[in-house]
C-alpha atoms as a PDB file:
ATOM      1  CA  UNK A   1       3.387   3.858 -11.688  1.00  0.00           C
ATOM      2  CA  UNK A   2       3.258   2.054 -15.236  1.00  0.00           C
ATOM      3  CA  UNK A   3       0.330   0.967 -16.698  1.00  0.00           C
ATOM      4  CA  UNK A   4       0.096  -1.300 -19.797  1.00  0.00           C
ATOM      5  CA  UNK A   5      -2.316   0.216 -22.725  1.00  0.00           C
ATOM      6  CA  UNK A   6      -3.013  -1.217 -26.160  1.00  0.00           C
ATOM      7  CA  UNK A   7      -2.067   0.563 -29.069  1.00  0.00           C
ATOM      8  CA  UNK A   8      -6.100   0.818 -29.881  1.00  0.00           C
ATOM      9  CA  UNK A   9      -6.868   2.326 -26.115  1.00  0.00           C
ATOM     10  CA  UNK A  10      -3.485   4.496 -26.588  1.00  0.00           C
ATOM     11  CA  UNK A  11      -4.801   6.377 -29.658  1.00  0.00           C
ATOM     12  CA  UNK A  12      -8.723   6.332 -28.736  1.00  0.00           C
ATOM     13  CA  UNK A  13      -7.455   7.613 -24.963  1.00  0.00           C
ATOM     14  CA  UNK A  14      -4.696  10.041 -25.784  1.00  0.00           C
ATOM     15  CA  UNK A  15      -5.678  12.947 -24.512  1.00  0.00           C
ATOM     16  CA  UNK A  16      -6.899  11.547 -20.959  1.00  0.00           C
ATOM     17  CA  UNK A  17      -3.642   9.503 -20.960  1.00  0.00           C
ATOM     18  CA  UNK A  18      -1.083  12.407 -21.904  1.00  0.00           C
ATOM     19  CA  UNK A  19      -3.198  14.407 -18.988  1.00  0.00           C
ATOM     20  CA  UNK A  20      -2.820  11.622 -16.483  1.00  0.00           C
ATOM     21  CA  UNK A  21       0.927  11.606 -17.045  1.00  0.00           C
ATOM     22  CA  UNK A  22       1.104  15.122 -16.900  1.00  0.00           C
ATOM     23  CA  UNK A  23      -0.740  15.552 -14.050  1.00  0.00           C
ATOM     24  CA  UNK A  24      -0.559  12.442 -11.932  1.00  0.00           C
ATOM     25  CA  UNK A  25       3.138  11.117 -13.378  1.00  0.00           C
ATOM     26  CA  UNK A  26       2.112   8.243 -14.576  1.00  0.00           C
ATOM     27  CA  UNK A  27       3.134   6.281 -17.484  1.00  0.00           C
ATOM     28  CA  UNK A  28       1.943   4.198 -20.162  1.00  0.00           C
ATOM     29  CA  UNK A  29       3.634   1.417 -21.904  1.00  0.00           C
ATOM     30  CA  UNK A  30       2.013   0.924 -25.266  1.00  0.00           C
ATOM     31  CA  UNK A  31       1.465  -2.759 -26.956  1.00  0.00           C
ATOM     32  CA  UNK A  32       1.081  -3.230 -30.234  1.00  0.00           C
ATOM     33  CA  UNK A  33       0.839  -7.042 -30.687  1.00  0.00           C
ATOM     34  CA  UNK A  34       1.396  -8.171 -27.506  1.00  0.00           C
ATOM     35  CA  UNK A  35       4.499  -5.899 -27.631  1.00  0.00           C
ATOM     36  CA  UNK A  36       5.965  -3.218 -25.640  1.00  0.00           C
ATOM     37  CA  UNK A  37       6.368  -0.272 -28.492  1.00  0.00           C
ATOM     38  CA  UNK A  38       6.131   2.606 -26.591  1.00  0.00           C
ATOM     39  CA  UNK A  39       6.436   4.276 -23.184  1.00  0.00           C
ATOM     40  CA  UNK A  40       4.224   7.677 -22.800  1.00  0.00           C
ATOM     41  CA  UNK A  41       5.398  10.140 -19.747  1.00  0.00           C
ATOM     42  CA  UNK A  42       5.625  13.629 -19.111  1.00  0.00           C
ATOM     43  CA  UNK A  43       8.445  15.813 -19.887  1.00  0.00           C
ATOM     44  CA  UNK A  44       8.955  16.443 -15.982  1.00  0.00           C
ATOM     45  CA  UNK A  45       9.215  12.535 -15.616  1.00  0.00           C
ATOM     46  CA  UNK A  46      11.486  12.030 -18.272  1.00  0.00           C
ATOM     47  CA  UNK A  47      13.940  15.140 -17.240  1.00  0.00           C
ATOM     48  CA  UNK A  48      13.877  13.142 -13.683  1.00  0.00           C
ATOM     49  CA  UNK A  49      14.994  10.232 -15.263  1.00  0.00           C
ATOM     50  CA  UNK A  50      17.279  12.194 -16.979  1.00  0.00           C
ATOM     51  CA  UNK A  51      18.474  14.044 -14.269  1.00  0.00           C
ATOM     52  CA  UNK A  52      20.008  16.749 -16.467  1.00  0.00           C
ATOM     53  CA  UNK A  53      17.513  18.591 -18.738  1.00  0.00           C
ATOM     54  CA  UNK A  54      18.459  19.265 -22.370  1.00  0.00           C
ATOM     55  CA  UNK A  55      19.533  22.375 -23.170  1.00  0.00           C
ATOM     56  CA  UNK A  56      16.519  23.057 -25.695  1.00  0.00           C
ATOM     57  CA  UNK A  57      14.289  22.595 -22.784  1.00  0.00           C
ATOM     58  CA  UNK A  58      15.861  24.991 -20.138  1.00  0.00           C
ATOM     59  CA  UNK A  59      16.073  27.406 -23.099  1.00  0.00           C
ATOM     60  CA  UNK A  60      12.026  26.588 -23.595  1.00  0.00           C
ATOM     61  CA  UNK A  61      11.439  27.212 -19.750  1.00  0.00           C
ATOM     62  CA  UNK A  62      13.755  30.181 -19.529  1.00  0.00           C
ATOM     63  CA  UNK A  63      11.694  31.679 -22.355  1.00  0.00           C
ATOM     64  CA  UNK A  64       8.047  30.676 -20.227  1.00  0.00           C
ATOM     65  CA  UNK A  65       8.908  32.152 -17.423  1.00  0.00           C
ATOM     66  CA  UNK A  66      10.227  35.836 -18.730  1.00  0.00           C
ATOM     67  CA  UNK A  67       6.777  35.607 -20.699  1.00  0.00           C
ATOM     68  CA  UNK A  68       4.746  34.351 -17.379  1.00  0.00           C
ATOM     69  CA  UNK A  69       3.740  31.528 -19.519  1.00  0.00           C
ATOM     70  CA  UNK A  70       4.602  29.111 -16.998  1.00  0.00           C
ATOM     71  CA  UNK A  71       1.819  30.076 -14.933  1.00  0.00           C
ATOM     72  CA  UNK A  72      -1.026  29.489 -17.914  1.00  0.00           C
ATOM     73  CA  UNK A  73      -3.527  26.602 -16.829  1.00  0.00           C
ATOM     74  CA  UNK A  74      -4.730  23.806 -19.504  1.00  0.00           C
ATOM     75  CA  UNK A  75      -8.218  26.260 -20.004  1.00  0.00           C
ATOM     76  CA  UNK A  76      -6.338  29.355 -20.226  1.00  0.00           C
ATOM     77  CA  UNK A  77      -3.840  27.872 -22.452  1.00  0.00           C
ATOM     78  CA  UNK A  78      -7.246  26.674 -24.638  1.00  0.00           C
ATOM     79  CA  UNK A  79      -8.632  29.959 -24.782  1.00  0.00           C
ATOM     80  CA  UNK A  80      -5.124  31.594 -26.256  1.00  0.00           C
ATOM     81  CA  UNK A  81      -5.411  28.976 -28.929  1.00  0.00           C
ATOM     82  CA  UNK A  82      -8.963  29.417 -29.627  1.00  0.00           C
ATOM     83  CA  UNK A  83      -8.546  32.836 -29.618  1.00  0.00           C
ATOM     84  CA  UNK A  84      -5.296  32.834 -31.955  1.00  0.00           C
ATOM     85  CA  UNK A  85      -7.767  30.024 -34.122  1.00  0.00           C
ATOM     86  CA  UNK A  86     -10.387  32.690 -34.807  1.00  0.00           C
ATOM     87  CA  UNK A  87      -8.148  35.338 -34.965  1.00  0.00           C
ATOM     88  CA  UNK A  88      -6.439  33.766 -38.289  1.00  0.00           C
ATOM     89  CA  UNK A  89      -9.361  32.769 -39.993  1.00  0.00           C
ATOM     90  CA  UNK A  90     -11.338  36.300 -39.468  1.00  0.00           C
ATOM     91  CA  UNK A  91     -11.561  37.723 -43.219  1.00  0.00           C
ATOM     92  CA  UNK A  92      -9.830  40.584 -44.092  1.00  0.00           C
END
Protein backbone atom coordinates (compact mmCIF):
# COMPACT_ATOMS: atom_id res chain seq x y z
CA UNK A 1 0.00 0.00 0.00
CA UNK A 2 1.13 3.74 -0.76
CA UNK A 3 0.54 6.37 1.40
CA UNK A 4 1.03 10.09 0.56
CA UNK A 5 3.35 12.07 3.28
CA UNK A 6 4.49 15.68 3.19
CA UNK A 7 7.94 16.46 2.98
CA UNK A 8 7.50 18.13 6.72
CA UNK A 9 5.77 14.68 8.17
CA UNK A 10 8.53 12.69 5.99
CA UNK A 11 11.50 14.22 7.87
CA UNK A 12 9.73 14.76 11.44
CA UNK A 13 8.41 10.82 10.95
CA UNK A 14 11.41 9.12 9.43
CA UNK A 15 12.24 6.73 11.58
CA UNK A 16 8.54 5.33 12.23
CA UNK A 17 8.08 5.57 8.42
CA UNK A 18 11.43 3.73 7.27
CA UNK A 19 10.21 1.02 10.13
CA UNK A 20 6.74 0.74 8.71
CA UNK A 21 8.18 0.02 5.28
CA UNK A 22 10.52 -2.26 6.59
CA UNK A 23 8.36 -4.06 8.55
CA UNK A 24 4.87 -3.80 7.16
CA UNK A 25 6.00 -3.06 3.20
CA UNK A 26 4.57 -0.13 2.89
CA UNK A 27 5.49 2.88 1.04
CA UNK A 28 5.54 6.48 1.16
CA UNK A 29 5.31 8.92 -1.60
CA UNK A 30 6.78 12.19 -0.45
CA UNK A 31 5.27 15.83 -1.54
CA UNK A 32 7.05 18.64 -1.51
CA UNK A 33 4.70 21.35 -2.89
CA UNK A 34 1.94 19.52 -3.76
CA UNK A 35 4.46 17.29 -5.63
CA UNK A 36 5.35 13.76 -5.78
CA UNK A 37 9.40 13.96 -5.01
CA UNK A 38 10.00 10.90 -3.53
CA UNK A 39 8.92 7.28 -2.99
CA UNK A 40 10.34 5.63 0.45
CA UNK A 41 10.29 1.53 0.52
CA UNK A 42 12.29 -1.11 1.79
CA UNK A 43 15.11 -2.72 0.11
CA UNK A 44 13.05 -6.13 0.05
CA UNK A 45 10.22 -4.12 -1.81
CA UNK A 46 12.32 -2.56 -4.17
CA UNK A 47 14.44 -5.94 -5.07
CA UNK A 48 10.66 -7.34 -5.72
CA UNK A 49 10.07 -4.76 -8.00
CA UNK A 50 13.22 -5.37 -9.32
CA UNK A 51 12.99 -8.85 -9.54
CA UNK A 52 16.75 -9.33 -9.88
CA UNK A 53 18.82 -8.01 -6.92
CA UNK A 54 22.00 -6.03 -7.63
CA UNK A 55 24.96 -7.65 -7.33
CA UNK A 56 26.27 -5.28 -4.40
CA UNK A 57 23.35 -6.46 -2.47
CA UNK A 58 23.64 -10.34 -2.80
CA UNK A 59 27.34 -9.68 -2.09
CA UNK A 60 25.96 -7.58 1.23
CA UNK A 61 23.62 -10.61 2.15
CA UNK A 62 26.15 -13.27 1.30
CA UNK A 63 28.49 -11.47 3.70
CA UNK A 64 25.33 -11.32 6.66
CA UNK A 65 24.68 -14.53 6.59
CA UNK A 66 28.45 -16.20 6.89
CA UNK A 67 28.63 -13.56 9.86
CA UNK A 68 24.95 -14.62 11.29
CA UNK A 69 24.19 -11.04 10.96
CA UNK A 70 21.09 -11.70 9.25
CA UNK A 71 19.56 -12.95 12.25
CA UNK A 72 20.36 -9.53 14.49
CA UNK A 73 16.95 -7.83 15.59
CA UNK A 74 16.51 -3.80 15.42
CA UNK A 75 17.51 -3.85 19.60
CA UNK A 76 20.31 -6.13 19.18
CA UNK A 77 21.52 -4.35 16.21
CA UNK A 78 21.20 -0.98 18.73
CA UNK A 79 23.14 -2.43 21.35
CA UNK A 80 26.25 -3.41 18.80
CA UNK A 81 26.19 0.23 17.87
CA UNK A 82 25.95 1.56 21.26
CA UNK A 83 28.38 -0.63 22.31
CA UNK A 84 30.89 0.10 19.28
CA UNK A 85 29.74 4.14 20.27
CA UNK A 86 31.26 3.84 23.74
CA UNK A 87 33.81 1.67 22.81
CA UNK A 88 35.47 4.55 20.48
CA UNK A 89 35.11 7.30 22.66
CA UNK A 90 36.59 5.38 25.95
CA UNK A 91 40.03 7.36 26.61
CA UNK A 92 43.06 5.74 26.21
Amino acid sequence: MTRTVTAVVARTQFGQIVNRAVERQERFLVERNGKPSVLILSVDDFVKMTETPPDWLKKSWESAGRHGLDKLTPPKINAEVTAARHARHKPV
